[in-house]
PDB file of N, CA and C in Angstrom:
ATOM      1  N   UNK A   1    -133.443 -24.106  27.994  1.00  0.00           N
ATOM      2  CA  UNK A   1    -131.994 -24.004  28.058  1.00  0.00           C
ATOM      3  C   UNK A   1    -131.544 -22.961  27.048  1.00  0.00           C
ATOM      4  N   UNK A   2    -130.469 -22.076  27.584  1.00  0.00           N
ATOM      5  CA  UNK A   2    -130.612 -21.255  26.388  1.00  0.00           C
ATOM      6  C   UNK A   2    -128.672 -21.567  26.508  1.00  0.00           C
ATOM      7  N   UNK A   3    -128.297 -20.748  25.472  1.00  0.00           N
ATOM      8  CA  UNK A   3    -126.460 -21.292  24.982  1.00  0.00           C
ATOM      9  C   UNK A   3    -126.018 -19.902  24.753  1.00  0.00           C
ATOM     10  N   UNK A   4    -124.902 -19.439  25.420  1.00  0.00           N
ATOM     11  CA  UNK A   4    -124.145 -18.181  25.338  1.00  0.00           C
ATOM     12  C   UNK A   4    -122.831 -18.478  24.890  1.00  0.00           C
ATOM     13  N   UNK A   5    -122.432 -17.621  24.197  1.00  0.00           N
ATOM     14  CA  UNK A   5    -120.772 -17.761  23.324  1.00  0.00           C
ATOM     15  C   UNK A   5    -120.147 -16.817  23.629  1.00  0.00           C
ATOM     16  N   UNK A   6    -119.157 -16.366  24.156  1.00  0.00           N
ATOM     17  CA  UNK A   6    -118.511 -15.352  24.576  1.00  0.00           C
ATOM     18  C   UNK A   6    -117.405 -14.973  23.633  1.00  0.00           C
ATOM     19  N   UNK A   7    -117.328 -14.502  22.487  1.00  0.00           N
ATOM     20  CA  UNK A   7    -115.686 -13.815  22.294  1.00  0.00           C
ATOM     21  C   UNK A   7    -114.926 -12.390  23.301  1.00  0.00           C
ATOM     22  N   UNK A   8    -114.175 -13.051  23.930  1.00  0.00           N
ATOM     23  CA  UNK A   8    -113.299 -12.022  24.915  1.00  0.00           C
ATOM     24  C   UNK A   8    -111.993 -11.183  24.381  1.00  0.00           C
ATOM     25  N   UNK A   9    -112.143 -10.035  23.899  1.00  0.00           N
ATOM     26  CA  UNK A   9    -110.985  -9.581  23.550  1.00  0.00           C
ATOM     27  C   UNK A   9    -110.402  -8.385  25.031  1.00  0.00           C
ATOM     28  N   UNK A  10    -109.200  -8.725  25.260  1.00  0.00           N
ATOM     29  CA  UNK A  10    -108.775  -8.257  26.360  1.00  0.00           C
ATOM     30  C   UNK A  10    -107.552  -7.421  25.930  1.00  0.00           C
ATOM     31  N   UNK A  11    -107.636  -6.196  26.876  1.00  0.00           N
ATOM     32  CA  UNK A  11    -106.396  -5.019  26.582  1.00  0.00           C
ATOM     33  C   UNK A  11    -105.187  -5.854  26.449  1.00  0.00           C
ATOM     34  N   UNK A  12    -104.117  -4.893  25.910  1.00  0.00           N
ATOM     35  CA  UNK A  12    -102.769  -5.892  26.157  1.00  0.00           C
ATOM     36  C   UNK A  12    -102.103  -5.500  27.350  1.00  0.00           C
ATOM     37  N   UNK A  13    -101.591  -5.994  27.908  1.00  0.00           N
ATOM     38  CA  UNK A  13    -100.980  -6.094  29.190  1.00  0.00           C
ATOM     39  C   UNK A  13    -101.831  -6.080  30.412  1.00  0.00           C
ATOM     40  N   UNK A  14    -102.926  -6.331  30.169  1.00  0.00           N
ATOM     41  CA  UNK A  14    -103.981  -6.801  31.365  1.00  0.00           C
ATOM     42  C   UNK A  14    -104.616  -8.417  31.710  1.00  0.00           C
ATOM     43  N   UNK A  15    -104.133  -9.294  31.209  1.00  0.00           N
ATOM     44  CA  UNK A  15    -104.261 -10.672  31.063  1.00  0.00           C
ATOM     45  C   UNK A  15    -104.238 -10.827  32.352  1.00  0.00           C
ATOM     46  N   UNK A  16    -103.438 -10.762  33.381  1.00  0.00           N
ATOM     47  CA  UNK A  16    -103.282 -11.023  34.654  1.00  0.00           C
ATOM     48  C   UNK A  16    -104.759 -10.859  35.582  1.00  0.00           C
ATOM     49  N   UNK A  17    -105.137  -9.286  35.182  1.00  0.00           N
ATOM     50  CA  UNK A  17    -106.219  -8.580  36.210  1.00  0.00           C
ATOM     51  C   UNK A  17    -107.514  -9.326  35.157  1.00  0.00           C
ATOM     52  N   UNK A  18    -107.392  -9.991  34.047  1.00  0.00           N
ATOM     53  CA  UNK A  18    -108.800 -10.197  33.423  1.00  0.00           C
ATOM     54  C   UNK A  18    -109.084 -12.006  34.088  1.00  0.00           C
ATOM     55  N   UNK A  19    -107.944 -12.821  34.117  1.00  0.00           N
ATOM     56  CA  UNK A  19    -107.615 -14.033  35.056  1.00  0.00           C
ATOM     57  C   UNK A  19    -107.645 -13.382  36.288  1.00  0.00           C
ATOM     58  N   UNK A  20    -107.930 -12.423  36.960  1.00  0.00           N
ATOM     59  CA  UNK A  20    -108.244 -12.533  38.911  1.00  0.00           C
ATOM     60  C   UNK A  20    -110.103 -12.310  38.402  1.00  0.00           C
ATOM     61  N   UNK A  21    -110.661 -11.346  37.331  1.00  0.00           N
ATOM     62  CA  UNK A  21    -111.629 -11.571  37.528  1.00  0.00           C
ATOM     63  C   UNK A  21    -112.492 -13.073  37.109  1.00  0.00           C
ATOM     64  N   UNK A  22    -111.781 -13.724  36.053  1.00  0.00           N
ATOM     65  CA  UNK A  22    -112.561 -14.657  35.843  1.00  0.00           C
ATOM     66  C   UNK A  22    -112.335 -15.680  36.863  1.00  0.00           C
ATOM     67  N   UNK A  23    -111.506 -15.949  37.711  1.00  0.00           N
ATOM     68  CA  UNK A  23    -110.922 -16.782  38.555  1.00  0.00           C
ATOM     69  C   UNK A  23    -112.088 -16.865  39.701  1.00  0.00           C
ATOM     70  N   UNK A  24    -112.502 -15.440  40.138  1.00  0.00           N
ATOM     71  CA  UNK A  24    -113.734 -15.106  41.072  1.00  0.00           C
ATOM     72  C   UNK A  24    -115.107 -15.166  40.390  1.00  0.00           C
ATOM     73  N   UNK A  25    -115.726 -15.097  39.158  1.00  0.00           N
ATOM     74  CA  UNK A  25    -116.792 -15.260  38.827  1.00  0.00           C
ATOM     75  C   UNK A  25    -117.499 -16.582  38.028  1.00  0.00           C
ATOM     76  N   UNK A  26    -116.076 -17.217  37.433  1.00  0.00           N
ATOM     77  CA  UNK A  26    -116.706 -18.124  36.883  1.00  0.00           C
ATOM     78  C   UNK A  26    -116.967 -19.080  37.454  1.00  0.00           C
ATOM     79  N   UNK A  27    -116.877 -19.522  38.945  1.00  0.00           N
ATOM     80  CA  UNK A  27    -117.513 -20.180  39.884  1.00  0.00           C
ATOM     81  C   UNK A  27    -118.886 -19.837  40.053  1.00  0.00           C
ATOM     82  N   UNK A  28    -119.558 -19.021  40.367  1.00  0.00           N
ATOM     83  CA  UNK A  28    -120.338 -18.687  40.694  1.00  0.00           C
ATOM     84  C   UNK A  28    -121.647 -19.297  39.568  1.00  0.00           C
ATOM     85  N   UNK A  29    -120.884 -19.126  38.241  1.00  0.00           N
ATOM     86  CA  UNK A  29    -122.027 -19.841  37.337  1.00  0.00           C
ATOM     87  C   UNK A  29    -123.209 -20.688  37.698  1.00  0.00           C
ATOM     88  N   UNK A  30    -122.571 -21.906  38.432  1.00  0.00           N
ATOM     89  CA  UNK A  30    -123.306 -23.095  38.509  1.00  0.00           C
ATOM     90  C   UNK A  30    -124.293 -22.692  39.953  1.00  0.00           C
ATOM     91  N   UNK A  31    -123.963 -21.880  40.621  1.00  0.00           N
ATOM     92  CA  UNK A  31    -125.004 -21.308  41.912  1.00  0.00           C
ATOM     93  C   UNK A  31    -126.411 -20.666  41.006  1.00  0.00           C
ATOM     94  N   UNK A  32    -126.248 -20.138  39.357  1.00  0.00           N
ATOM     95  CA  UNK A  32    -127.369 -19.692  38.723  1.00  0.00           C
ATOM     96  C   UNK A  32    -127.976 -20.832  37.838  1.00  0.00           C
ATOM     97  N   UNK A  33    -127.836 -22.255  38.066  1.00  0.00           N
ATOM     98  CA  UNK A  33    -127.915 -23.310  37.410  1.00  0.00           C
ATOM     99  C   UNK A  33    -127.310 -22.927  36.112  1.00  0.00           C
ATOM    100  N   UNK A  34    -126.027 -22.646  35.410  1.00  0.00           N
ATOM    101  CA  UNK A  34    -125.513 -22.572  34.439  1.00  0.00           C
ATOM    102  C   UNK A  34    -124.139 -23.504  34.566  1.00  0.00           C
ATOM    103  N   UNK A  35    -123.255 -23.326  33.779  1.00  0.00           N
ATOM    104  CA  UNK A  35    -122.601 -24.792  33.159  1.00  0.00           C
ATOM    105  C   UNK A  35    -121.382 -23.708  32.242  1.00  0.00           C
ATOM    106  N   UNK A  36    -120.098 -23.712  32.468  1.00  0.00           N
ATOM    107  CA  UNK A  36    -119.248 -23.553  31.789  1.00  0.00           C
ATOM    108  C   UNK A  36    -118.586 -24.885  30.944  1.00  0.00           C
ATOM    109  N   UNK A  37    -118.930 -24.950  29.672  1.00  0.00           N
ATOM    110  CA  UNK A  37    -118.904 -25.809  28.819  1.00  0.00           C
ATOM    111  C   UNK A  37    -117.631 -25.697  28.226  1.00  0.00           C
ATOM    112  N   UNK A  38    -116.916 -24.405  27.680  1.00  0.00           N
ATOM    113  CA  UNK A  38    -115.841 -24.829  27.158  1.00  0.00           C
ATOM    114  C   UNK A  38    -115.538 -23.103  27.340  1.00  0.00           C
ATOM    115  N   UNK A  39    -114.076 -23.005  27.504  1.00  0.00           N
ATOM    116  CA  UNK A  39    -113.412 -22.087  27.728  1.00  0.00           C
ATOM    117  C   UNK A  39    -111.918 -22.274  26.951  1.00  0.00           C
ATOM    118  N   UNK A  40    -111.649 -21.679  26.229  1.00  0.00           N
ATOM    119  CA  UNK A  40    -110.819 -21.689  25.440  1.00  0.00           C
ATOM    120  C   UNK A  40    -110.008 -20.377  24.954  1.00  0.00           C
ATOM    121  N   UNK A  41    -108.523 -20.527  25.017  1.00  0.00           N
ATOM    122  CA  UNK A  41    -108.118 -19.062  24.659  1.00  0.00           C
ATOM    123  C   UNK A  41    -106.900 -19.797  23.506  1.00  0.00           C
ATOM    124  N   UNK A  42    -108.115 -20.058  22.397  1.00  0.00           N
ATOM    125  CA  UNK A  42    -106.891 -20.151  21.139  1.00  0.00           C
ATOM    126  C   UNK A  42    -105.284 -19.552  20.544  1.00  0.00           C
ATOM    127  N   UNK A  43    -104.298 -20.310  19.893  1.00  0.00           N
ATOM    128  CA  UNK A  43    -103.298 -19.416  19.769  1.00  0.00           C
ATOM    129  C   UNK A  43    -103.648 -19.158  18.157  1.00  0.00           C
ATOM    130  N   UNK A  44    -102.435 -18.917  17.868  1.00  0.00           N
ATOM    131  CA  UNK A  44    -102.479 -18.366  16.132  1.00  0.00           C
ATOM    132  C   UNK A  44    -102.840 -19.328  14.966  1.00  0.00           C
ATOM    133  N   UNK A  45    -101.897 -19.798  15.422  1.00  0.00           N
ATOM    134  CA  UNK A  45    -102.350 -21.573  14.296  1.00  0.00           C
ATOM    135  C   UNK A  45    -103.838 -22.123  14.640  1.00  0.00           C
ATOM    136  N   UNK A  46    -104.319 -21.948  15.748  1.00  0.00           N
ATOM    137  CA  UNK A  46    -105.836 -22.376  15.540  1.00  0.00           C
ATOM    138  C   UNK A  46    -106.634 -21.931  14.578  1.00  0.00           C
ATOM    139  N   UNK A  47    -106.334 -20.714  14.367  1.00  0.00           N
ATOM    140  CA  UNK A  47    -107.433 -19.786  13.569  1.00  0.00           C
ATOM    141  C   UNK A  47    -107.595 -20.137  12.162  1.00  0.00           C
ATOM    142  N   UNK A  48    -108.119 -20.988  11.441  1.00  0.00           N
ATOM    143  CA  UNK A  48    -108.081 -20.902   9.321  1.00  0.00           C
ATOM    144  C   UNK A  48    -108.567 -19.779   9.275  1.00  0.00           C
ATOM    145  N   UNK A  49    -109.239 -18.501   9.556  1.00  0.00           N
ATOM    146  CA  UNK A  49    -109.821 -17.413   8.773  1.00  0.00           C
ATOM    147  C   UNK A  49    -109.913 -16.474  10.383  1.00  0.00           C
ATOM    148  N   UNK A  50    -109.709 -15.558  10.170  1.00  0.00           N
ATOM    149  CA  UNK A  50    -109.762 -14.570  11.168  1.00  0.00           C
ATOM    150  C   UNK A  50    -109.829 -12.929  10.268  1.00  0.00           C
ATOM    151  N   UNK A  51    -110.831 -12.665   9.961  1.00  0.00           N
ATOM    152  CA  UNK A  51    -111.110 -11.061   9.655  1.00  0.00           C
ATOM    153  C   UNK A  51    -111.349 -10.134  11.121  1.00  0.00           C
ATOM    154  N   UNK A  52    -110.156  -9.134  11.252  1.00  0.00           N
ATOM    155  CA  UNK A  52    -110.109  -8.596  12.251  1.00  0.00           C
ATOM    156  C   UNK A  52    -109.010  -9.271  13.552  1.00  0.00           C
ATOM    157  N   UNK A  53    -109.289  -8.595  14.334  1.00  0.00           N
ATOM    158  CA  UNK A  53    -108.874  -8.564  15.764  1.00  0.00           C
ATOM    159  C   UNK A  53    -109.057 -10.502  16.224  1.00  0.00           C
ATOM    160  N   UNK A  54    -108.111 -10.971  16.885  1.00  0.00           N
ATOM    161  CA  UNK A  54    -108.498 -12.345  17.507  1.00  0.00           C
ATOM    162  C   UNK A  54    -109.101 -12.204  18.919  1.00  0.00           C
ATOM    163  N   UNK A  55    -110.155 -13.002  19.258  1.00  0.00           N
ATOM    164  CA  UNK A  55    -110.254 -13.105  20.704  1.00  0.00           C
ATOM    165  C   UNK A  55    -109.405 -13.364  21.972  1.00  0.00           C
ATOM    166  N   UNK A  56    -109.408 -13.175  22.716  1.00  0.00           N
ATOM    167  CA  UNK A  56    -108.243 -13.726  23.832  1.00  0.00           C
ATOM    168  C   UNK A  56    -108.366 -15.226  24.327  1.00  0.00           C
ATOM    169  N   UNK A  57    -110.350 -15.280  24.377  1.00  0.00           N
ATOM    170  CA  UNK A  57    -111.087 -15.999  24.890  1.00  0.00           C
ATOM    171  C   UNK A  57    -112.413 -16.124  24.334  1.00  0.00           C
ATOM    172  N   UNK A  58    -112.933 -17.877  24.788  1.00  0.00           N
ATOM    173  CA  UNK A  58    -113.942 -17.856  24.100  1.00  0.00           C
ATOM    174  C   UNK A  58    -114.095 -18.568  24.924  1.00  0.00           C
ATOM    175  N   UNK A  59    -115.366 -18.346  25.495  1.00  0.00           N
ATOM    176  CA  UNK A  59    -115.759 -19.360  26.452  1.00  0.00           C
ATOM    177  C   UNK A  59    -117.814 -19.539  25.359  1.00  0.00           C
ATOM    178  N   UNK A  60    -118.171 -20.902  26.008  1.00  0.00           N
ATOM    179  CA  UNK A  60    -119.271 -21.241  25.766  1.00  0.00           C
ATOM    180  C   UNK A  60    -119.913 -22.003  27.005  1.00  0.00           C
ATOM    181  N   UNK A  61    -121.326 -21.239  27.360  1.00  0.00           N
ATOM    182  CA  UNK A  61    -121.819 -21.273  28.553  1.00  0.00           C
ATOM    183  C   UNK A  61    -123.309 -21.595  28.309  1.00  0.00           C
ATOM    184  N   UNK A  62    -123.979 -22.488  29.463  1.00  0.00           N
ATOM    185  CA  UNK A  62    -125.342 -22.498  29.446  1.00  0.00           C
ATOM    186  C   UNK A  62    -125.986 -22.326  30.528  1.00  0.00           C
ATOM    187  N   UNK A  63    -127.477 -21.378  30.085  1.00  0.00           N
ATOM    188  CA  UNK A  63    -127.881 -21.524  31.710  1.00  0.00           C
ATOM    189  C   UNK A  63    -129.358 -22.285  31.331  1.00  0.00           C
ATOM    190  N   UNK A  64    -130.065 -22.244  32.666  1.00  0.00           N
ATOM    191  CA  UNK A  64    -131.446 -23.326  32.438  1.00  0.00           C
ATOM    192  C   UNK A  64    -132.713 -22.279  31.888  1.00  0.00           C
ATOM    193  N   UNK A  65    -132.088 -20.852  32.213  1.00  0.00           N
ATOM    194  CA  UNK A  65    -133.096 -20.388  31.853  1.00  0.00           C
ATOM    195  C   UNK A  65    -132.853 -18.768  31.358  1.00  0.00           C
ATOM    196  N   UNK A  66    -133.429 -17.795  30.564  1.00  0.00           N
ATOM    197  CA  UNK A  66    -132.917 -16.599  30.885  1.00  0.00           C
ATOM    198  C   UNK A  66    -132.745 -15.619  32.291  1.00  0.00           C
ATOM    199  N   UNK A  67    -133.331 -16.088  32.950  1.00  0.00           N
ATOM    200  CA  UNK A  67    -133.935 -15.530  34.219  1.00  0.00           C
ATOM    201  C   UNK A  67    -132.570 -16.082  34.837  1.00  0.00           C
ATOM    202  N   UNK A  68    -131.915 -17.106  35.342  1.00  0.00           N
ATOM    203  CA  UNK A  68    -130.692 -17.373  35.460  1.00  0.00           C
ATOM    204  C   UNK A  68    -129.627 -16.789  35.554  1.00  0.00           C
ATOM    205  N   UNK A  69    -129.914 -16.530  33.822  1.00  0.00           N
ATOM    206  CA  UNK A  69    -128.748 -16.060  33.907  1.00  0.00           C
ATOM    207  C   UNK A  69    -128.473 -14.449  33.780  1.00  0.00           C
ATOM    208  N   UNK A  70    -129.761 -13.556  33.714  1.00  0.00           N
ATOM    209  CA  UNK A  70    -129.871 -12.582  34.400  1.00  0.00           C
ATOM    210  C   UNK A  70    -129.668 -12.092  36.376  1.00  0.00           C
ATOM    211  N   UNK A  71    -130.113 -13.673  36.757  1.00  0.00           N
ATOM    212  CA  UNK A  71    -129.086 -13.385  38.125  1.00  0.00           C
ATOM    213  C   UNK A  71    -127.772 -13.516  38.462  1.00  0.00           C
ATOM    214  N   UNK A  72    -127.292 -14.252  37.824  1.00  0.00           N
ATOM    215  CA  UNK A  72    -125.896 -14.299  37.830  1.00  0.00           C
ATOM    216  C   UNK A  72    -125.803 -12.995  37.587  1.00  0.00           C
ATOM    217  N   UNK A  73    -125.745 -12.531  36.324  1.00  0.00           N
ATOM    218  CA  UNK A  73    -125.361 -11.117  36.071  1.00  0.00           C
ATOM    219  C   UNK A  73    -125.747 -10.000  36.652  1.00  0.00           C
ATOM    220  N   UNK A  74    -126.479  -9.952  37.561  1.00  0.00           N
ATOM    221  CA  UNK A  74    -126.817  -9.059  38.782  1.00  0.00           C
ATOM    222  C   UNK A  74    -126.231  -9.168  40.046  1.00  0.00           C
ATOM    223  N   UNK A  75    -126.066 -10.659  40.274  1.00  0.00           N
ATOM    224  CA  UNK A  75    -125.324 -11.429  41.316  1.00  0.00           C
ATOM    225  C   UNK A  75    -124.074 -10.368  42.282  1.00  0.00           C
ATOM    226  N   UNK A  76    -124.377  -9.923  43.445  1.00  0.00           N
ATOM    227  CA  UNK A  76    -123.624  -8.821  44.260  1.00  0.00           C
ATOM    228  C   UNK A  76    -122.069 -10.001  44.647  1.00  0.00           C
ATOM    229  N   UNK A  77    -121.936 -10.831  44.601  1.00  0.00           N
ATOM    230  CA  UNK A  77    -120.248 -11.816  44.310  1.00  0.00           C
ATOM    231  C   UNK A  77    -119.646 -11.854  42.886  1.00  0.00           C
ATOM    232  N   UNK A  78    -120.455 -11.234  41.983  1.00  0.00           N
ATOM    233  CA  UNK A  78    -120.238 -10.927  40.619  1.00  0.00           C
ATOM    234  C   UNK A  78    -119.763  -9.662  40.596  1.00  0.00           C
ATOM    235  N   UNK A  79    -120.786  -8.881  40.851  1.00  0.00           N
ATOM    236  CA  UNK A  79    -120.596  -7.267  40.329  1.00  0.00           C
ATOM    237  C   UNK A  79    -119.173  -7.048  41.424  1.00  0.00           C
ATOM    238  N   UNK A  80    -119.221  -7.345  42.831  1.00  0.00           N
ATOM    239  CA  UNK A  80    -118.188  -6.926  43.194  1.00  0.00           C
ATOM    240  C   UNK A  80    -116.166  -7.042  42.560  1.00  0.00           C
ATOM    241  N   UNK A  81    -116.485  -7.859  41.765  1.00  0.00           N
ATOM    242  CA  UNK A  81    -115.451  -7.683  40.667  1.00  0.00           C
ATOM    243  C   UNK A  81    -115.511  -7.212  39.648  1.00  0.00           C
ATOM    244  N   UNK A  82    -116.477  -7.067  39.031  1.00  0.00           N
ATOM    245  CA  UNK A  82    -116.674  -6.413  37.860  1.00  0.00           C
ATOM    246  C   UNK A  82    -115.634  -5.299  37.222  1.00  0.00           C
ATOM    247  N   UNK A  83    -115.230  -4.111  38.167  1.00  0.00           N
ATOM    248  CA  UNK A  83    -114.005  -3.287  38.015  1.00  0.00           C
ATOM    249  C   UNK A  83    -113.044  -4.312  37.642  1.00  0.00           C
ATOM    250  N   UNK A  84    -112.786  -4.959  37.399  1.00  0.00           N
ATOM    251  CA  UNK A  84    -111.315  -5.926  37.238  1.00  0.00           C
ATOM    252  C   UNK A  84    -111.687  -5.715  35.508  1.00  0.00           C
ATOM    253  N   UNK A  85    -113.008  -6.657  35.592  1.00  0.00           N
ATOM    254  CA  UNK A  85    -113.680  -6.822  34.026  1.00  0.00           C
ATOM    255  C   UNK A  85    -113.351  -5.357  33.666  1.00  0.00           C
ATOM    256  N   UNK A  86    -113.760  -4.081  33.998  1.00  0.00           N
ATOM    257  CA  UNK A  86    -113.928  -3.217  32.868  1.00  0.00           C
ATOM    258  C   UNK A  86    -112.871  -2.370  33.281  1.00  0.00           C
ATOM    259  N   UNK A  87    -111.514  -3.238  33.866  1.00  0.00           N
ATOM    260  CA  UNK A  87    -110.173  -2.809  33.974  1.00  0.00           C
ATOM    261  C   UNK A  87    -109.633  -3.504  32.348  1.00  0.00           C
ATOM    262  N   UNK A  88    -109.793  -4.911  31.997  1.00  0.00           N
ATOM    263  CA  UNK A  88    -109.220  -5.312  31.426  1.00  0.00           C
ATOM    264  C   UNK A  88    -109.913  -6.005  30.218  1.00  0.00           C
ATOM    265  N   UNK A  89    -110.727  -5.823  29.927  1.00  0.00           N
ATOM    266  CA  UNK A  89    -111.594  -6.332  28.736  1.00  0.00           C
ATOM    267  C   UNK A  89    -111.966  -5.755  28.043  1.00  0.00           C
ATOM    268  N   UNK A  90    -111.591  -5.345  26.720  1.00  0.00           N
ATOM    269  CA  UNK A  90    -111.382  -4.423  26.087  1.00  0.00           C
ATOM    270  C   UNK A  90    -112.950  -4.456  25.100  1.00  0.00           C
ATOM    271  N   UNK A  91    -113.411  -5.373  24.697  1.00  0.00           N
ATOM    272  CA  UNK A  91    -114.688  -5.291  24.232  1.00  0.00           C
ATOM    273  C   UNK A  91    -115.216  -6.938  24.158  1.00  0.00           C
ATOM    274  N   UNK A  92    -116.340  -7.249  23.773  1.00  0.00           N
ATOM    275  CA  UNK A  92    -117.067  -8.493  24.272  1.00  0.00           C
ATOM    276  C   UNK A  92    -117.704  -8.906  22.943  1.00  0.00           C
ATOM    277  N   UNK A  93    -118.002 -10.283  22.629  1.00  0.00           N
ATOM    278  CA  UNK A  93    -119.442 -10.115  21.529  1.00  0.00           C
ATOM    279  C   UNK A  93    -119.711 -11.346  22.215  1.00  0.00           C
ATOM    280  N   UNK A  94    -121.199 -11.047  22.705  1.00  0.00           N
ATOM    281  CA  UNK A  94    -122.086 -11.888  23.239  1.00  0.00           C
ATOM    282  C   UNK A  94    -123.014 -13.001  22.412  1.00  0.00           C
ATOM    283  N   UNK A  95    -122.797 -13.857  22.013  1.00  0.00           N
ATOM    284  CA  UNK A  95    -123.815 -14.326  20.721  1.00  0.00           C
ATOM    285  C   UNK A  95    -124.976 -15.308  21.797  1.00  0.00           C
ATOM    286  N   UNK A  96    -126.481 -15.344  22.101  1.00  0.00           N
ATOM    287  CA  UNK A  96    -126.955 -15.994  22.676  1.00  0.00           C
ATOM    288  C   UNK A  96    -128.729 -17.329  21.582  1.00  0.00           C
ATOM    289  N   UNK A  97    -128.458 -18.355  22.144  1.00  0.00           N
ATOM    290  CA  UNK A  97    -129.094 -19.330  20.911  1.00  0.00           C
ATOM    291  C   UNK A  97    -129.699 -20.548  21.677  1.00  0.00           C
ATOM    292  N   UNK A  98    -129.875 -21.025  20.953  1.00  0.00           N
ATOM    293  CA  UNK A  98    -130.963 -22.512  21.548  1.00  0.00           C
ATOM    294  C   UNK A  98    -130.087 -23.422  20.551  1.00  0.00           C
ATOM    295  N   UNK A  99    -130.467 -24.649  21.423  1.00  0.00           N
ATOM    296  CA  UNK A  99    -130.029 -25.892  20.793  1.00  0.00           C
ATOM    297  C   UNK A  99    -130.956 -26.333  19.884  1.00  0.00           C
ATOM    298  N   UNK A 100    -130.288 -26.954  18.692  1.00  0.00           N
ATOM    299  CA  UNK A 100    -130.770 -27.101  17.239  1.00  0.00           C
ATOM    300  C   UNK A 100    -130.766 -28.529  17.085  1.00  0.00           C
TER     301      UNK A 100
END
């Protein structure tokens, strides 16, 4: 099992087109045996310490295997949105880990 953390920072005024792409892909997860665990788009008061830029989004995801979730991310019902993603997502940090 491996554990992916997503910080999503998204352009401003593209929130709309970055929700049509996640709306179409994050279904698809569980077709790569993966698991959207928590998705979260904090406001201001959440944050005690923030150096830098805030995320838009943070989602935390698992798949069963790397291989997984390298298909998903190849996945041709994926990529065909993808332009939405690199319409409106301004940069990413991927953090990937095992359970402890």
């Amino acid at each position: 099992m491996i554990y992916i953390t997503q910080l999503i920072f998204v352009k401003e005024g593209k929130e709309a087109v970055f929700h049509e792409f996640e709306d179409n892909v994050l279904p698809l997860i569980e077709k790569f045996n993966g698991k959207l665990l928590y998705r979260v788009r904090p406001d201001n008061p959440a944050y005690i310490v923030a150096e830098g830029e805030k995320p838009y989004e943070i989602h935390f995801v698992t798949f069963e295997s790397e291989s997984d979730l390298q298909a998903y991310m190849k996945d041709d019902g994926r990529l065909k949105f993808i332009h939405l993603k690199n319409d409106s997502v301004q940069s990413m940090l991927l953090v990937k880990g095992n359970k402890m």
